[in-house]
N, C-alpha and C. Protein backbone atom coordinates (compact mmCIF):
# COMPACT_ATOMS: atom_id res chain seq x y z
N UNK A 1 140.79 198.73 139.10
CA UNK A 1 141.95 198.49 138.29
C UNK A 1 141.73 197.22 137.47
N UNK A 2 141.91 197.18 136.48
CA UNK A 2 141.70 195.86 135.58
C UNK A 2 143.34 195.45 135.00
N UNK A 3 143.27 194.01 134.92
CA UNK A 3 144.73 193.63 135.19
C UNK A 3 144.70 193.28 133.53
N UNK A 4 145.49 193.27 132.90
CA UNK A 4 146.30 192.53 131.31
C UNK A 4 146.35 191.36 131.58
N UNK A 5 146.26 190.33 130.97
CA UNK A 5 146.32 189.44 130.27
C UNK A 5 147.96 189.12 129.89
N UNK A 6 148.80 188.08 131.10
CA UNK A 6 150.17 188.20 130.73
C UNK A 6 150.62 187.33 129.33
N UNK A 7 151.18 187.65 128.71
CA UNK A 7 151.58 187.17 127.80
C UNK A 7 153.01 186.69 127.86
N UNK A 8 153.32 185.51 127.42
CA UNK A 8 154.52 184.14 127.41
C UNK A 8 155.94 185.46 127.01
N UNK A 9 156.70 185.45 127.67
CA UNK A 9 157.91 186.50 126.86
C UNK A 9 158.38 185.72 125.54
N UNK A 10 158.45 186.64 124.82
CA UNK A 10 158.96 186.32 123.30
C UNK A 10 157.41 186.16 122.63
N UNK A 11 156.33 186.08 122.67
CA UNK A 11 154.64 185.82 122.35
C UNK A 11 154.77 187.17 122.45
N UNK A 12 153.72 187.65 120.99
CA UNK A 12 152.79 188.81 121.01
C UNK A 12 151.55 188.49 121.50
N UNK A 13 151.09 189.74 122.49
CA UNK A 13 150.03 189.84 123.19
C UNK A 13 148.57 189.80 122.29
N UNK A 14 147.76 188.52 122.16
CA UNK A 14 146.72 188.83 121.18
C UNK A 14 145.24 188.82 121.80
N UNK A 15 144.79 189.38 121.65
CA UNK A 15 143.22 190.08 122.10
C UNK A 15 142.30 189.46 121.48
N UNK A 16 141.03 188.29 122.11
CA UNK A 16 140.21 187.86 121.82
C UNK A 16 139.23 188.30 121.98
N UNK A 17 137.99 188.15 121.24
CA UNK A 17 136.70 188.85 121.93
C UNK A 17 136.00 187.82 122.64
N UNK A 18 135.26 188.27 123.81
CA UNK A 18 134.44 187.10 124.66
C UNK A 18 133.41 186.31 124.02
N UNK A 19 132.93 187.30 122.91
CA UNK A 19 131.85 186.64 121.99
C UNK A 19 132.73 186.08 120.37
N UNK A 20 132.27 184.63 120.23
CA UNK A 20 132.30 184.59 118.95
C UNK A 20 131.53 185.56 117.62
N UNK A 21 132.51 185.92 116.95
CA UNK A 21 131.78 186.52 115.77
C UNK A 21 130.50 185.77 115.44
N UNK A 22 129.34 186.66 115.49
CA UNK A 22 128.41 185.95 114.60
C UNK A 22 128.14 185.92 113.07
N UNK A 23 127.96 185.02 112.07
CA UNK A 23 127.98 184.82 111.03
C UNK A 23 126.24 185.29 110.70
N UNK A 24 126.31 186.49 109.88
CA UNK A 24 125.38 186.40 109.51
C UNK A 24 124.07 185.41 108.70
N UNK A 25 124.67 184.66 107.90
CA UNK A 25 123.72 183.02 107.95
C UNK A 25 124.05 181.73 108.93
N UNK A 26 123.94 181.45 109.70
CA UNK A 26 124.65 180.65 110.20
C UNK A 26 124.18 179.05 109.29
N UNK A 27 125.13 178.44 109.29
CA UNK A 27 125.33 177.16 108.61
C UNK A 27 124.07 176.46 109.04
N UNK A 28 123.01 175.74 108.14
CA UNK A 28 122.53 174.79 107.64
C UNK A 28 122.88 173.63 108.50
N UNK A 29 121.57 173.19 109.49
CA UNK A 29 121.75 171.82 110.30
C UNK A 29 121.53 170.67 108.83
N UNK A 30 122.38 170.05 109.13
CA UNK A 30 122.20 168.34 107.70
C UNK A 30 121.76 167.80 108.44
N UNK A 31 121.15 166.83 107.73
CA UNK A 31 120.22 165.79 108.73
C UNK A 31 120.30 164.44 107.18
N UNK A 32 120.79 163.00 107.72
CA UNK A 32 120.88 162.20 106.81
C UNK A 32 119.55 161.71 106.78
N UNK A 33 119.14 161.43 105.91
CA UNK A 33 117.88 160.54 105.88
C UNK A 33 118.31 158.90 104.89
N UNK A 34 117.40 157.87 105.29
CA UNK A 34 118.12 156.64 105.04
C UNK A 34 117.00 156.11 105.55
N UNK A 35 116.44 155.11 103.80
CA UNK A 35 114.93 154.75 103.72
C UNK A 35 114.99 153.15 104.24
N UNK A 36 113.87 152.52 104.34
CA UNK A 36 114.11 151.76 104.71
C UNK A 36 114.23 150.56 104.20
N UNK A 37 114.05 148.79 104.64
CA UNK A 37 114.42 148.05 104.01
C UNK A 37 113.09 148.24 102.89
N UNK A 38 113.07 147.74 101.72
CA UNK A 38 112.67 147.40 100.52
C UNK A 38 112.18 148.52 100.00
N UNK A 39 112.63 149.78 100.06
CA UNK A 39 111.81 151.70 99.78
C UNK A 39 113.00 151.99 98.88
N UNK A 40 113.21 153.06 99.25
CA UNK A 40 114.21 153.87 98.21
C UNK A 40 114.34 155.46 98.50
N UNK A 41 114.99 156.29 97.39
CA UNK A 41 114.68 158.04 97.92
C UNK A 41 113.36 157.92 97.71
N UNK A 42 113.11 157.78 96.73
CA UNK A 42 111.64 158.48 95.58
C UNK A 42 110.50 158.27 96.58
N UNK A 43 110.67 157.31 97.50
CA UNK A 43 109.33 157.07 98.54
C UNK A 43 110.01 157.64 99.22
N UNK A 44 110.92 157.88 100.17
CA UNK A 44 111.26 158.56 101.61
C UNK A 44 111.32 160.12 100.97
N UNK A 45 111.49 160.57 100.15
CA UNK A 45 111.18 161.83 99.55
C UNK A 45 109.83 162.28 99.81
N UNK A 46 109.03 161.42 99.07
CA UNK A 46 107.86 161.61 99.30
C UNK A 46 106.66 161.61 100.55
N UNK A 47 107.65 160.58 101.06
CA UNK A 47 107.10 160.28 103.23
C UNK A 47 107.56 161.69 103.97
N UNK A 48 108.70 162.63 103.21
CA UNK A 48 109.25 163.31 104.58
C UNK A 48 108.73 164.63 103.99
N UNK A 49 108.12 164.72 102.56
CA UNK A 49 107.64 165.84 102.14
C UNK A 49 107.35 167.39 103.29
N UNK A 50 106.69 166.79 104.08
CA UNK A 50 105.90 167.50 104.39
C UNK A 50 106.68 168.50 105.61
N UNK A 51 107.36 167.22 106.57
CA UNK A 51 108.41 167.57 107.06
C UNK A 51 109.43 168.98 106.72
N UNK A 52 109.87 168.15 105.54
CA UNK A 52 111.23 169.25 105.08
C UNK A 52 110.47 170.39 104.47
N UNK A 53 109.36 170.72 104.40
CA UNK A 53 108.93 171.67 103.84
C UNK A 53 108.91 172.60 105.20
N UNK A 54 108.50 172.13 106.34
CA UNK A 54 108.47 173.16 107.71
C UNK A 54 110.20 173.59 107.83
N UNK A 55 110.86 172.64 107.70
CA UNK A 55 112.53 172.63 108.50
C UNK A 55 113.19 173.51 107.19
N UNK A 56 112.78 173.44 105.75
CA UNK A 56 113.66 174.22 105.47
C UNK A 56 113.58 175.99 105.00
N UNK A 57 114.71 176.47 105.17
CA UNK A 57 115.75 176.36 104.46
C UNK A 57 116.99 176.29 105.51
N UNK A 58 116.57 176.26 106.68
CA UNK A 58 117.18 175.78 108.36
C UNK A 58 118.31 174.66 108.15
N UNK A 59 117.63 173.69 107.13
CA UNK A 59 118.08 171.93 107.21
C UNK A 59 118.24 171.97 105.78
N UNK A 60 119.30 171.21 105.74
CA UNK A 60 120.11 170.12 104.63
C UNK A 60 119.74 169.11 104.90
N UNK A 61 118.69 168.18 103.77
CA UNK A 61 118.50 166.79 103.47
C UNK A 61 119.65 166.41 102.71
N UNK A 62 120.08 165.10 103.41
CA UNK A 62 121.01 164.13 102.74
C UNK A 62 120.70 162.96 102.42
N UNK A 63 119.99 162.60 101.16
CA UNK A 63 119.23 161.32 100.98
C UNK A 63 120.24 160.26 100.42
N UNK A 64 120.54 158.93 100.91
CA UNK A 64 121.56 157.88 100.73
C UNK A 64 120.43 156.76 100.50
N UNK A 65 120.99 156.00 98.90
CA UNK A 65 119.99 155.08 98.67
C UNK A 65 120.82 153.71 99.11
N UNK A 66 120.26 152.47 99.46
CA UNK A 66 121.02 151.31 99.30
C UNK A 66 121.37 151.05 98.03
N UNK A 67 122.12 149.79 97.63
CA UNK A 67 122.53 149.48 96.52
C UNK A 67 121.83 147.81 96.11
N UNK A 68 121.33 147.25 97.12
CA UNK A 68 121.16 146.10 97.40
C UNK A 68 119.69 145.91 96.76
N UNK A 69 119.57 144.96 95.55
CA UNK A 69 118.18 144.98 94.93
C UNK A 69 117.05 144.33 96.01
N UNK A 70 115.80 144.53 96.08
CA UNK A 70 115.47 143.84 97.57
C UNK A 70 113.94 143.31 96.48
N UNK A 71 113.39 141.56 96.88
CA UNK A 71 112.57 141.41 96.46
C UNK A 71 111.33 141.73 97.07
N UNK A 72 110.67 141.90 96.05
CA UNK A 72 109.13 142.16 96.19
C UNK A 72 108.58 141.78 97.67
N UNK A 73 108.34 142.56 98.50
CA UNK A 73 107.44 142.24 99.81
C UNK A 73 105.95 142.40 99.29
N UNK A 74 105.24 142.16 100.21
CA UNK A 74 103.70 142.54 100.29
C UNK A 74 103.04 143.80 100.10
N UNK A 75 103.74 144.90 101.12
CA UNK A 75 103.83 146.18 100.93
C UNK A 75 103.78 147.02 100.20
N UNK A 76 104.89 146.54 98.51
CA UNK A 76 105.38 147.23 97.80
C UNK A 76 104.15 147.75 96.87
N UNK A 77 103.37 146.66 96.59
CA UNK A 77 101.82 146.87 95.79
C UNK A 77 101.45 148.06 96.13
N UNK A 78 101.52 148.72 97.47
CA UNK A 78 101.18 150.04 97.63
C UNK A 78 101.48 151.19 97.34
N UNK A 79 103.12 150.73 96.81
CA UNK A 79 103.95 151.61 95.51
C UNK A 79 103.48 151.85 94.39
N UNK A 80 103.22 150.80 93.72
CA UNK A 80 103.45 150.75 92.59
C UNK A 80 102.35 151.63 91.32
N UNK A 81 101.36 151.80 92.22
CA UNK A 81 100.67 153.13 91.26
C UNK A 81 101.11 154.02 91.50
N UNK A 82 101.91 154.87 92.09
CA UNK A 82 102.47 156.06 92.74
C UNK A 82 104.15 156.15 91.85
N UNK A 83 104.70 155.00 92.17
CA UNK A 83 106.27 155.06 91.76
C UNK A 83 105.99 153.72 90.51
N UNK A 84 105.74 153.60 89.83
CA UNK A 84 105.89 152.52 88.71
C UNK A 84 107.21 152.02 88.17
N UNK A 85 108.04 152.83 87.81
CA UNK A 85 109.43 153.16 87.53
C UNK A 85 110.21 152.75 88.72
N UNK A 86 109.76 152.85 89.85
CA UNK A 86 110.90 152.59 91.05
C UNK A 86 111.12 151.10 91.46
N UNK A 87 112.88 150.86 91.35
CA UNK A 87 113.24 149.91 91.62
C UNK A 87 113.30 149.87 93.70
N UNK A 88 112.90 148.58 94.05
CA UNK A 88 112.99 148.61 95.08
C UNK A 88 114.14 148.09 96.33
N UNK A 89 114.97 148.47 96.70
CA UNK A 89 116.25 148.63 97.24
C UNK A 89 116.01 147.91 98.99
N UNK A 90 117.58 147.98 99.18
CA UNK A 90 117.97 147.67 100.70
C UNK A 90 118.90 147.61 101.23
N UNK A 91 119.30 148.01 102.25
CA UNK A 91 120.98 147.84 102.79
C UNK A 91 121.60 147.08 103.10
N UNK A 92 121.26 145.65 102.91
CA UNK A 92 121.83 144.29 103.10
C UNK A 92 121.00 143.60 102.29
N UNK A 93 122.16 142.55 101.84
CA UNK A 93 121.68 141.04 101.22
C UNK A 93 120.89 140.23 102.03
């Protein structure tokens, strides 16, 4: 014998299924990405290349630049034939 499901008096009786509907695409994991001090997108673009090429079309990149102009480190020389044009950034003063 299988019993009903009582329902509240004055409530219509409503019928759930045990399984969620599945969505035939299911939604896109995001993943933020956030370069580091004195970089920017245009280099973390280029660092995760390879990456987001396996993960997508699975993953949503969300690239967030700082706003904060950041001076010249040592490092950056290693940019600068690659990105010439790129200003170099940071998330704090």
């Amino acid at each position: 014998m299988t019993s009903r499901p009582r329902s509240r008096p004055g409530l219509p009786f409503v019928s759930q299924p045990l399984i969620p509907e599945v969505r035939s695409r299911p939604a896109a994991m995001r993943i933020l990405c956030l370069h580091g001090r004195g970089s920017n997108n245009e280099v973390l673009q280029m660092q995760t290349a390879a990456i987001r090429g396996l993960l997508v079309p699975e993953y949503e990149f969300e690239f967030v630049e700082g706003r904060v102009p950041h001076d010249e480190g040592n490092n950056w020389a290693l940019y600068t034939s690659e990105f010439p044009n790129s200003q170099i950034i940071t998330w704090t003063a």
